[in-house]
N, C-alpha and C. Protein backbone atom coordinates (compact mmCIF):
# COMPACT_ATOMS: atom_id res chain seq x y z
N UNK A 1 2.41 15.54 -0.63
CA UNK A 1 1.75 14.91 -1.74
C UNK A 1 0.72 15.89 -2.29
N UNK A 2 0.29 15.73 -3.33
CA UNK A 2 -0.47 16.41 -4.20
C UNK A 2 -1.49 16.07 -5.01
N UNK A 3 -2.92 16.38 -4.44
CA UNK A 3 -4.03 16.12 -5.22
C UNK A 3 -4.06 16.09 -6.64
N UNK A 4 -3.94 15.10 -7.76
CA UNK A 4 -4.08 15.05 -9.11
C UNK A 4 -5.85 15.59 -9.17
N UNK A 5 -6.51 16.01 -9.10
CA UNK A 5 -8.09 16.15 -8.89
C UNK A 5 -7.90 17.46 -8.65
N UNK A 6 -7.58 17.90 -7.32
CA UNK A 6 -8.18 19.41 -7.21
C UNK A 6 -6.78 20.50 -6.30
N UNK A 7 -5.50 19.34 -6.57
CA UNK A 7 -4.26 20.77 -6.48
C UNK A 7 -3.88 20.54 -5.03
N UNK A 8 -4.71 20.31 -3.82
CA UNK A 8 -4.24 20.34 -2.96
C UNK A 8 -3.20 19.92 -2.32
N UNK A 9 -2.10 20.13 -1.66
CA UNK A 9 -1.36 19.35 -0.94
C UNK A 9 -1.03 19.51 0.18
N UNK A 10 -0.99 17.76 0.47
CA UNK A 10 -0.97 17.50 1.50
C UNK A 10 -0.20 16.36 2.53
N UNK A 11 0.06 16.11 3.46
CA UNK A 11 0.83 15.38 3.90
C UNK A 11 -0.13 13.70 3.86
N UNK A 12 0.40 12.75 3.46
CA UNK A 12 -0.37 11.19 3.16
C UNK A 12 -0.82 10.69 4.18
N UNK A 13 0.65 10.75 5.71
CA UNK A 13 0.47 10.27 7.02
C UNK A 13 -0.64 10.98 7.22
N UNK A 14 -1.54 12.12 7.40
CA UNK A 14 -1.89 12.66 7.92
C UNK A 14 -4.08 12.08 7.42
N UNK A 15 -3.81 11.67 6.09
CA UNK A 15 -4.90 11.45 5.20
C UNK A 15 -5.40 9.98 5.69
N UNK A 16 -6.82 10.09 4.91
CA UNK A 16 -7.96 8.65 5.08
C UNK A 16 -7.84 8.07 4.99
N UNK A 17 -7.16 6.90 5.32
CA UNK A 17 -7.43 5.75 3.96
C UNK A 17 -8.66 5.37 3.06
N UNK A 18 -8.25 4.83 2.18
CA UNK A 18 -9.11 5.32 0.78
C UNK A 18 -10.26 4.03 1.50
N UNK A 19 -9.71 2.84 1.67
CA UNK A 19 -10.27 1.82 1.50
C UNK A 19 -10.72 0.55 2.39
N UNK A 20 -11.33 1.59 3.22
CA UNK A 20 -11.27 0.77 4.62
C UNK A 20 -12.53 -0.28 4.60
N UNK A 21 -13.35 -0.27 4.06
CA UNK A 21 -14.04 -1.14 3.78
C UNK A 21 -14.15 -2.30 2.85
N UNK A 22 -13.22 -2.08 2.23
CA UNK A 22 -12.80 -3.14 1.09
C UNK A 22 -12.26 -4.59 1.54
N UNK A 23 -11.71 -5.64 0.87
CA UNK A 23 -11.38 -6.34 1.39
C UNK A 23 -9.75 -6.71 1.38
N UNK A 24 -9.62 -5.72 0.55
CA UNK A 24 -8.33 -5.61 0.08
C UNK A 24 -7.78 -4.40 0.64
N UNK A 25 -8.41 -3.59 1.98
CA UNK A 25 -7.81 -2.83 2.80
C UNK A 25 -6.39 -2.56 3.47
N UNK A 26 -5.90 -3.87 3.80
CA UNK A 26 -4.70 -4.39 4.25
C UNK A 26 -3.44 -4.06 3.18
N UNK A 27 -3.72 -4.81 1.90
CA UNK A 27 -2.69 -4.56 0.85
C UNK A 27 -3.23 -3.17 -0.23
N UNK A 28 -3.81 -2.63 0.32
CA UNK A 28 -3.91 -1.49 -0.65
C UNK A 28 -3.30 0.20 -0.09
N UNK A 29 -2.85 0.59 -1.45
CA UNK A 29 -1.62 1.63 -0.64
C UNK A 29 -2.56 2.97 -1.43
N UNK A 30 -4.07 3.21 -1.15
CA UNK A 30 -4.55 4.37 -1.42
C UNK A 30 -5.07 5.27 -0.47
N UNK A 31 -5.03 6.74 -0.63
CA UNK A 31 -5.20 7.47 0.36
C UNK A 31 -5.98 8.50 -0.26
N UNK A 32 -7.35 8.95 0.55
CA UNK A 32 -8.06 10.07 0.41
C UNK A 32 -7.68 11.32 0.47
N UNK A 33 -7.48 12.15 -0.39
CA UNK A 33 -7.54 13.88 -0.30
C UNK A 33 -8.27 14.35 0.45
N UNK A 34 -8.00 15.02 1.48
CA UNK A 34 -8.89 15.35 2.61
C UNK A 34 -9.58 17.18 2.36
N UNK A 35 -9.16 17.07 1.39
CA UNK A 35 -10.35 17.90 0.37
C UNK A 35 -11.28 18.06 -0.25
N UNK A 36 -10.88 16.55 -1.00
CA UNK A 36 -11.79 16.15 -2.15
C UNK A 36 -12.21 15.18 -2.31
N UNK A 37 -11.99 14.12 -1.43
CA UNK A 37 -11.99 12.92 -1.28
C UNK A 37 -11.14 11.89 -2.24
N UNK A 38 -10.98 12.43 -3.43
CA UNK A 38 -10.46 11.64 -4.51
C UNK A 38 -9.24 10.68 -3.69
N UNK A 39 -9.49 9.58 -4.65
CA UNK A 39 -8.56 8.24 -4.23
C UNK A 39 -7.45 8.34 -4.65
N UNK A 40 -5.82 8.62 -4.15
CA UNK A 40 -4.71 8.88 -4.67
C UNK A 40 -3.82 7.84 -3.98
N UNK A 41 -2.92 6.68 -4.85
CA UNK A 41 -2.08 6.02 -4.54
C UNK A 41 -1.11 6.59 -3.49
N UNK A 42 -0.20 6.22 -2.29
CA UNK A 42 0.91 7.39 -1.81
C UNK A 42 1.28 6.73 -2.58
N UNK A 43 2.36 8.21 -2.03
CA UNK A 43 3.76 8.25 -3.32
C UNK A 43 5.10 7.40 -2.68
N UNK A 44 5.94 6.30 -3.23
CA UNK A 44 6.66 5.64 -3.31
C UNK A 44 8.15 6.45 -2.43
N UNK A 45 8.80 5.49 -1.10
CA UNK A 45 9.69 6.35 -0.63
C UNK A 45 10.67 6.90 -1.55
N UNK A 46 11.25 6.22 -2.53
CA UNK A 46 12.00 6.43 -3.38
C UNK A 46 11.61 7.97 -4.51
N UNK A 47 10.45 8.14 -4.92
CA UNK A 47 9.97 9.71 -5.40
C UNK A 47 10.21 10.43 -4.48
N UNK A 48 9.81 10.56 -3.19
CA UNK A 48 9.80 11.36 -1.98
C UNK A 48 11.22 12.12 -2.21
N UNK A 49 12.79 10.83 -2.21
CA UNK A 49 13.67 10.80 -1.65
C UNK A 49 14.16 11.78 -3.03
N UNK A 50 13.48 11.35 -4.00
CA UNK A 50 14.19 12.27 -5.31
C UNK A 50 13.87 14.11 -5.10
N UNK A 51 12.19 13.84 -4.64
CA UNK A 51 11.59 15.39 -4.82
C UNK A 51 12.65 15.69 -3.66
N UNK A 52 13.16 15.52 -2.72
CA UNK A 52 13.91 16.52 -1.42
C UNK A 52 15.12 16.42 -2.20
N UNK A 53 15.94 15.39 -2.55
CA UNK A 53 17.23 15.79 -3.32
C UNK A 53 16.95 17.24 -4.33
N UNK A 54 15.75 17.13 -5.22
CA UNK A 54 15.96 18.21 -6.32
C UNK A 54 15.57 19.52 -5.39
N UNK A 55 14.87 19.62 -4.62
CA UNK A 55 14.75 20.88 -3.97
C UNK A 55 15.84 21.36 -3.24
N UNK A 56 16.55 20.23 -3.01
CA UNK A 56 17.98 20.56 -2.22
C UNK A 56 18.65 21.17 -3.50
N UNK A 57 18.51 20.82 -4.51
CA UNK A 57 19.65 21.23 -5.55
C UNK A 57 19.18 22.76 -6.06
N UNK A 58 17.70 22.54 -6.53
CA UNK A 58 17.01 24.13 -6.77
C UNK A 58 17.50 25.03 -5.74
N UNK A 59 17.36 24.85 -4.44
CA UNK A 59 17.82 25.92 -3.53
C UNK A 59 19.00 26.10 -3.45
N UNK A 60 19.98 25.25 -3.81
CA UNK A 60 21.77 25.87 -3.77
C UNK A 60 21.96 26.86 -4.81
């Protein structure tokens, strides 16, 4: 995944959750840049599944 804020990327599993104090912690699907802190939605399995198909295709 990839910081919209400051470029970095990074793996989501690995990141903050954005919103642990909220009350809406449970149903909320945001995750901290462990750079920058900025609040970034993860990304949907289905984008994931597209970005590895097209890199599969760029590299053939």
């Amino acid at each position: 995944m990839k910081c919209p804020l400051c470029g970095m990327e990074f793996n989501p599993e690995h990141a903050q959750k954005a919103c642990a104090g909220c009350p809406l912690a449970k149903g909320c699907n945001l995750v901290k840049c462990p750079n920058c802190g900025y609040e970034v939605p993860k990304e949907p399995e289905f984008i994931k599944k597209l970005k590895k198909k097209r890199r599969r295709e760029d590299d053939a």
